[in-house]
Protein backbone atom coordinates (compact mmCIF):
# COMPACT_ATOMS: atom_id res chain seq x y z
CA UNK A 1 -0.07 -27.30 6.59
CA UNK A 2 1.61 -29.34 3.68
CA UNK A 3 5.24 -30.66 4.43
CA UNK A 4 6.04 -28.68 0.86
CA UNK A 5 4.20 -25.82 1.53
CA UNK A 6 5.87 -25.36 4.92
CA UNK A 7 9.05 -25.71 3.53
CA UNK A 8 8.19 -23.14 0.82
CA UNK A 9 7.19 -20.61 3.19
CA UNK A 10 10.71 -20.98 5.09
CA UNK A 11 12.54 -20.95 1.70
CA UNK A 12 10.58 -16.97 1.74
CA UNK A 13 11.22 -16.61 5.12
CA UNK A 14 15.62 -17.10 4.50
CA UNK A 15 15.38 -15.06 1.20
CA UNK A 16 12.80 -11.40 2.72
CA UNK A 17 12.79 -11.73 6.27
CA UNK A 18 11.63 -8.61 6.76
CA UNK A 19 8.96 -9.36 4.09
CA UNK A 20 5.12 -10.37 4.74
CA UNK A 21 5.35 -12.40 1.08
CA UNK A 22 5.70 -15.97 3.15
CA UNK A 23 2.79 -15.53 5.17
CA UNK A 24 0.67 -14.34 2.41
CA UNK A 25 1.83 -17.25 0.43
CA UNK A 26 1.43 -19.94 2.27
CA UNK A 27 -1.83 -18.92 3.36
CA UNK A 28 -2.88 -18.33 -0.29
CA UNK A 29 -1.78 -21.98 -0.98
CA UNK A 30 -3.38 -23.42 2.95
CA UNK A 31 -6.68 -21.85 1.32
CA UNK A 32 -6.27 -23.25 -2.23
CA UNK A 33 -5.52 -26.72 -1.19
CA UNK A 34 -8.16 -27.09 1.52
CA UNK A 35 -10.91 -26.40 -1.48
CA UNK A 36 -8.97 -28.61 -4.03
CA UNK A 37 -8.50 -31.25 -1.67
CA UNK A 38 -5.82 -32.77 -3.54
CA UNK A 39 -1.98 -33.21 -3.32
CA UNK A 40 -0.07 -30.83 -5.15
CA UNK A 41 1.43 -33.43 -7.58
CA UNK A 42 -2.23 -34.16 -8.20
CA UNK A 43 -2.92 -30.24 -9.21
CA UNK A 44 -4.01 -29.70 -12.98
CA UNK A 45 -4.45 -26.54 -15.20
CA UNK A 46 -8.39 -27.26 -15.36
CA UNK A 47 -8.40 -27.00 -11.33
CA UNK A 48 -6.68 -23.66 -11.66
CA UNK A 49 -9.72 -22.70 -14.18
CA UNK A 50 -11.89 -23.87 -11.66
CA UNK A 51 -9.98 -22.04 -8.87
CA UNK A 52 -10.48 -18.70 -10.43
CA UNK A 53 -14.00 -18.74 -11.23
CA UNK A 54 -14.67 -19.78 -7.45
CA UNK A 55 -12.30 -16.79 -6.37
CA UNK A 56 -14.27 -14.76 -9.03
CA UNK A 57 -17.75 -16.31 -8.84
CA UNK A 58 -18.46 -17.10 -5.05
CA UNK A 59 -15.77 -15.52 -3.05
CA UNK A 60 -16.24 -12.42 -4.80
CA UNK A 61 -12.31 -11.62 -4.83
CA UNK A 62 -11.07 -8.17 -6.60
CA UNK A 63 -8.48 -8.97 -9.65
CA UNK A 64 -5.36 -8.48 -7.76
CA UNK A 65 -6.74 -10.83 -5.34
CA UNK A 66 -6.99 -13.65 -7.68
CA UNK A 67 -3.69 -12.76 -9.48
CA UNK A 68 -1.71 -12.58 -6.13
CA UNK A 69 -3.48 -16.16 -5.30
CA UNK A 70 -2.07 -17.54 -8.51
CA UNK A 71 1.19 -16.05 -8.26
CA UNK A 72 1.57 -17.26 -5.02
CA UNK A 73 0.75 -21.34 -6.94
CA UNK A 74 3.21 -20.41 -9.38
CA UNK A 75 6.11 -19.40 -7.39
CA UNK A 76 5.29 -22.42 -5.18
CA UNK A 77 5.60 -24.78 -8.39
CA UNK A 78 8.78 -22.98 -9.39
CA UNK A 79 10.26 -23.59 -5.71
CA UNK A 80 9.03 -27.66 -5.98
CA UNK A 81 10.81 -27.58 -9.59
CA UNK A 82 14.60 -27.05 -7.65
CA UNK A 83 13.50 -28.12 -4.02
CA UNK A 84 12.07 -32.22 -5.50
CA UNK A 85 13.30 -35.01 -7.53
CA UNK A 86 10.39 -35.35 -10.03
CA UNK A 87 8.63 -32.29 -8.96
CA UNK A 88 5.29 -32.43 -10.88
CA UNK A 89 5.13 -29.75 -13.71
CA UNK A 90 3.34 -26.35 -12.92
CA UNK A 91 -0.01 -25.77 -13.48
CA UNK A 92 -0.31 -22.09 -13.55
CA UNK A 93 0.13 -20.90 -16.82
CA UNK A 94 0.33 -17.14 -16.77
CA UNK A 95 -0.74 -16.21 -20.18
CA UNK A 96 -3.94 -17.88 -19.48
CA UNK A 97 -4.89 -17.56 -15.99
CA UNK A 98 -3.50 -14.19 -15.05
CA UNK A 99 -6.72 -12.35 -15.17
CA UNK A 100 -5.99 -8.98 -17.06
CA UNK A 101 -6.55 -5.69 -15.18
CA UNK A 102 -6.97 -2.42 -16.67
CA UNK A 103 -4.90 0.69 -15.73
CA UNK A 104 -5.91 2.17 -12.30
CA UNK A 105 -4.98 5.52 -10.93
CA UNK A 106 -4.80 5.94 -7.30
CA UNK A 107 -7.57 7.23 -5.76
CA UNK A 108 -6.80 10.11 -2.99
CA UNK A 109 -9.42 12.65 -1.51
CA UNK A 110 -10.37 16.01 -1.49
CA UNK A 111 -7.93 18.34 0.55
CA UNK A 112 -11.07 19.59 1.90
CA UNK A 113 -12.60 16.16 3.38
CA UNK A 114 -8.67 15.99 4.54
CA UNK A 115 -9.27 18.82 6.41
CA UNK A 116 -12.22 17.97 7.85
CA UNK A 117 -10.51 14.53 9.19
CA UNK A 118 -7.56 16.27 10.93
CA UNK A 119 -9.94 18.65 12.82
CA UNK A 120 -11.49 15.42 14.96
CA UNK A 121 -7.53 14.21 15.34
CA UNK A 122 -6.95 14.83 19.07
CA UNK A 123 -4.92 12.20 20.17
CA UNK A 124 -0.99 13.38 19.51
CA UNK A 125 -0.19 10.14 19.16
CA UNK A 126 -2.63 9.59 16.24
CA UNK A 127 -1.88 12.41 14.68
CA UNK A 128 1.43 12.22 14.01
CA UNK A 129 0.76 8.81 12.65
CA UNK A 130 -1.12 9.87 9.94
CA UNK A 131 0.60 13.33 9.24
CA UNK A 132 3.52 10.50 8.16
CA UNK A 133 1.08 8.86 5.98
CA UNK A 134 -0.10 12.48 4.67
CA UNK A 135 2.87 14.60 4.74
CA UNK A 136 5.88 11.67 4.24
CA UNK A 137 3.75 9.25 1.80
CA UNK A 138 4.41 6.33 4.63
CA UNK A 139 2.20 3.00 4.02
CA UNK A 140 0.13 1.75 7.52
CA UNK A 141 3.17 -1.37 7.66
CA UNK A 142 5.71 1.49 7.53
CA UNK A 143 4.30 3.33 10.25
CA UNK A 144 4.11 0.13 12.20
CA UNK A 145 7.54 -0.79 11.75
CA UNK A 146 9.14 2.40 13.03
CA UNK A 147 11.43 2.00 15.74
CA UNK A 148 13.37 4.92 17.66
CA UNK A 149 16.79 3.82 15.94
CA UNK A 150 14.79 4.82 12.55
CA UNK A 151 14.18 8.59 13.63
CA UNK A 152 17.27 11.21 12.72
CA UNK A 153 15.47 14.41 14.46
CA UNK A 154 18.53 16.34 15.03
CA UNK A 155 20.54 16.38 11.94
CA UNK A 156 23.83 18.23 11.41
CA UNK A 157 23.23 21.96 9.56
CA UNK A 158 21.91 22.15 6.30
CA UNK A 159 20.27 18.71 6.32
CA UNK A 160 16.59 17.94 7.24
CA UNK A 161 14.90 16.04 10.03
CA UNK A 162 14.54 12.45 8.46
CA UNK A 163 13.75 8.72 9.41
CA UNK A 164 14.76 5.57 7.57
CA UNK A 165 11.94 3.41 6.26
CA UNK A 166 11.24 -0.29 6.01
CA UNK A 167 9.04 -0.55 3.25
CA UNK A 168 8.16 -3.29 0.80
CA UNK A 169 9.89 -6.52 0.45
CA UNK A 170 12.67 -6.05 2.66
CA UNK A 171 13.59 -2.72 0.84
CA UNK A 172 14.49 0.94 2.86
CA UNK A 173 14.74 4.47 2.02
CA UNK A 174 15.10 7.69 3.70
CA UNK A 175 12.45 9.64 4.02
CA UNK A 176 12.68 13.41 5.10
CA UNK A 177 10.20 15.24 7.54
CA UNK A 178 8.47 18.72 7.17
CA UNK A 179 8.48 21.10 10.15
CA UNK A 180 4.48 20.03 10.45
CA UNK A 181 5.17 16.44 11.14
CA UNK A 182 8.55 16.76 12.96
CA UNK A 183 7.01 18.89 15.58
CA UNK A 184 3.99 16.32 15.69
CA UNK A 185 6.28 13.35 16.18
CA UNK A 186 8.18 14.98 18.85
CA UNK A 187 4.54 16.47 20.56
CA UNK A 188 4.19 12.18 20.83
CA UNK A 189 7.84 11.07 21.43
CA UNK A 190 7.54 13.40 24.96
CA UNK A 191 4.84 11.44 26.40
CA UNK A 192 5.51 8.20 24.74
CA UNK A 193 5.73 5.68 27.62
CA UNK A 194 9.24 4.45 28.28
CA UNK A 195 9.46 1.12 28.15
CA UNK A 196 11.50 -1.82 26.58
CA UNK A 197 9.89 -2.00 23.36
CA UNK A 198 11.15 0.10 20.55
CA UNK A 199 8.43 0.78 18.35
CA UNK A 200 7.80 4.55 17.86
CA UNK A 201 4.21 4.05 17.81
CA UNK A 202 3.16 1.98 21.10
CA UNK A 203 -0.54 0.67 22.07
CA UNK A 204 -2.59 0.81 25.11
CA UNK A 205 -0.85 -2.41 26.48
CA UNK A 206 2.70 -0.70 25.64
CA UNK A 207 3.51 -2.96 22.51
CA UNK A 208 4.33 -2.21 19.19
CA UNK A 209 0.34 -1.03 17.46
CA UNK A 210 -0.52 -3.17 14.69
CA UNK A 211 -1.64 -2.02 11.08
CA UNK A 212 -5.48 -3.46 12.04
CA UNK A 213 -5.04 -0.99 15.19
CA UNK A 214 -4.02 1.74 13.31
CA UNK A 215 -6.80 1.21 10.31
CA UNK A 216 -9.48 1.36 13.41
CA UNK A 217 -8.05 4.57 14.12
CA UNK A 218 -8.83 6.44 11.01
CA UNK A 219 -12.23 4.75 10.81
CA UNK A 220 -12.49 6.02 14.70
CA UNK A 221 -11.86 9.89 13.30
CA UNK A 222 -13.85 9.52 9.70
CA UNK A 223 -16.77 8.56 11.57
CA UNK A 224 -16.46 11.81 13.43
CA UNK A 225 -15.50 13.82 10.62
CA UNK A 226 -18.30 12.30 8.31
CA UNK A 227 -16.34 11.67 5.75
CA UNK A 228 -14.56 8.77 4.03
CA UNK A 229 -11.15 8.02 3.80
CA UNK A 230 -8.32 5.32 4.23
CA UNK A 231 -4.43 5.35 4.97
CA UNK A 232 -3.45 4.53 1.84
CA UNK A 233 -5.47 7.93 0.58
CA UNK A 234 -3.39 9.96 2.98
CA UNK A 235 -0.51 8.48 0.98
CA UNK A 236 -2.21 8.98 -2.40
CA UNK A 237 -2.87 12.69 -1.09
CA UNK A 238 1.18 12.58 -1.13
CA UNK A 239 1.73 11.66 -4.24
CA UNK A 240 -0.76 13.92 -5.56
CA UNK A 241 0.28 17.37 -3.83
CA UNK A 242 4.20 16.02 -4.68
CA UNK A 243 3.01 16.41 -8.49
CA UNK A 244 1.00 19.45 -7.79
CA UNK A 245 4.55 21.51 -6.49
CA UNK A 246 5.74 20.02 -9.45
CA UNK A 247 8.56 17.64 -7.76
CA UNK A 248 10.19 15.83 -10.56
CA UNK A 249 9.15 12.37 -10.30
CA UNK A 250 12.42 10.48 -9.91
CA UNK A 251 12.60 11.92 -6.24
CA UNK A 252 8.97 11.37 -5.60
CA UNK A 253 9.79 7.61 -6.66
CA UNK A 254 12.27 7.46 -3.98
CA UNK A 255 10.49 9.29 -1.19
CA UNK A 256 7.23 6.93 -2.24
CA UNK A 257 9.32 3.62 -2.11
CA UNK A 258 7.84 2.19 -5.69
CA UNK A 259 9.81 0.10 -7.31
CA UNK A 260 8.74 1.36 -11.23
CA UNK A 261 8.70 4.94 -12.24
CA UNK A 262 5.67 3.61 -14.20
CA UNK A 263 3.87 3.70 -10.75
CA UNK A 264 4.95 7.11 -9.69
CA UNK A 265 3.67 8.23 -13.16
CA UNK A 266 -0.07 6.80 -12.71
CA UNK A 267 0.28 10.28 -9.96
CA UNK A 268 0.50 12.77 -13.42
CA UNK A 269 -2.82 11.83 -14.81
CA UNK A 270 -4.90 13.17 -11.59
CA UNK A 271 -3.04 15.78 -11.24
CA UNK A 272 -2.29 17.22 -14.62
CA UNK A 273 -2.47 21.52 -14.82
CA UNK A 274 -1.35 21.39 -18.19
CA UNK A 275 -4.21 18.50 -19.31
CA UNK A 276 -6.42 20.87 -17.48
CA UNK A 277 -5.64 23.92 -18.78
CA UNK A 278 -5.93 22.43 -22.57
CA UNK A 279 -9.66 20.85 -21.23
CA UNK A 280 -10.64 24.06 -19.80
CA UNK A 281 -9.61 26.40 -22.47
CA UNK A 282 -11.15 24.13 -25.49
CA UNK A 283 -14.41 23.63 -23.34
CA UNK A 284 -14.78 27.29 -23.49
CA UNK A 285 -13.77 27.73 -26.69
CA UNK A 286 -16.70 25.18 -28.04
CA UNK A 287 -19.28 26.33 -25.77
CA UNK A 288 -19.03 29.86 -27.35
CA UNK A 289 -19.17 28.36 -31.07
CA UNK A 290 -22.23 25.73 -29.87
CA UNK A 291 -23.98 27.30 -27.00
CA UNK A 292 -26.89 25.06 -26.94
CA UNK A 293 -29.45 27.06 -25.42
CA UNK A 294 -32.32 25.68 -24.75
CA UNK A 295 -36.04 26.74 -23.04
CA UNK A 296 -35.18 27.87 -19.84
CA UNK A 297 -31.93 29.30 -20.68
């Protein structure tokens, strides 16, 4: 690793310890330099042009891929700017590399094919796992990160059953639980091995499970349910049935952990009775003035 780029990824480390942004980073910029093969004062705005359209072109990256790659140059080029005497000037120009991304809505699943996947879900453990993803809108880190000192099961009268959350960049919220997933939490808390290790969720050695463990998991019980599905979905699913009990979307913000109410809001379009009930009535309305019958009909 570069003597700058280590010292950039401990800069990340001091400022979101609790953050994965460092390792990302610096392995964004380990990968970038090793195909350069040049020193970063050597680094020009052509060899970012040529950077994307090898990310784009023979690597086959998604768009947030590439953007989070040159993000991760640019905020490396800011840190050299304060951290060196005669730091060389940055080469990532947003307003021309950033490659522009249309809108995307999240994509959840069928409550049916959700269904389907929590009939093969045996393993209590497992299942109250993802009924926190499904049920609490938890991301696969978040489950990972759960400790005991996180869980409030027993609160004092008129309050709810909640844990506290470590989610994104360092940030926490509270994050309450329904009667479904507290009982299937505690179902796993009263076998859960005791042993030194805090994590709520332990693995077959005992230790904290990692998010690659728990992803195996659900592709473990998809393959049994036949159908497809990820954690994130189960979180998506949240978001959507949040919007469907028509929860205003301020406090689904906060139970979901974004940072923007512009993200919460990409949740209204598929989910939208009143879009629907426009669609559906005009759709009628136009198929009685042009029926279109044709032979066969």
């Amino acid at each position: 690793m570069l003597p700058q780029v280590r010292r950039f990824r401990n800069w990340l480390r001091r400022r979101s310890p609790h953050a994965s942004t460092a390792h990302h980073y610096s392995r964004d910029l380990e990968l970038f330099f090793a195909w350069l093969g040049k020193p970063p004062s050597d680094v020009t705005l052509h060899d970012i042009d040529r950077y994307i359209e090898h990310c784009q072109t023979d690597l086959g990256h998604a768009i947030a891929t590439v953007n989070r790659r040159l993000c991760a140059l640019h905020s490396f080029y800011e840190f050299l700017a304060v951290d060196t005497p005669d730091a060389p000037p940055n080469p990532v120009m947003p307003r021309r590399h950033y490659v522009r991304q249309g809108r995307r809505l999240p994509r959840d699943v069928e409550d049916e094919v959700i269904e389907k996947l929590f009939a093969v879900i045996d393993d209590v453990r497992d299942r109250a796992m993802f009924l926190l993803m499904l049920r609490c809108g938890l991301r696969s880190a978040e489950v990972r990160d759960l400790s005991l000192g996180d869980l409030y099961l027993n609160p004092s009268p008129g309050n709810l059953p909640r844990i506290w959350v470590r989610g994104k960049n360092g940030s926490h919220r509270v994050v309450y639980l329904s009667a479904q997933t507290l009982d299937a939490l505690q179902a796993w808390l009263a076998v859960r091995p005791q042993v030194e290790d805090q994590a709520v969720f332990l693995s077959r050695l005992k230790k904290r499970l990692t998010t690659t463990a728990i992803r195996m998991r659900i592709i473990h019980y998809r393959r049994l349910a036949g159908v497809e599905v990820s954690c994130h979905q189960l979180r998506h699913c949240f978001g959507r049935h949040m919007v469907e009990e028509h929860v205003p979307l301020g406090v689904i913000r906060e139970l979901m952990g974004h940072r923007w109410l512009r993200t919460t809001i990409l949740y209204t379009h598929i989910s939208d009775q009143q879009v629907q009930a426009n669609y559906d009535a005009a759709a009628k309305e136009i198929g009685r003035r042009l029926s279109l019958k044709g032979e066969g009909q």
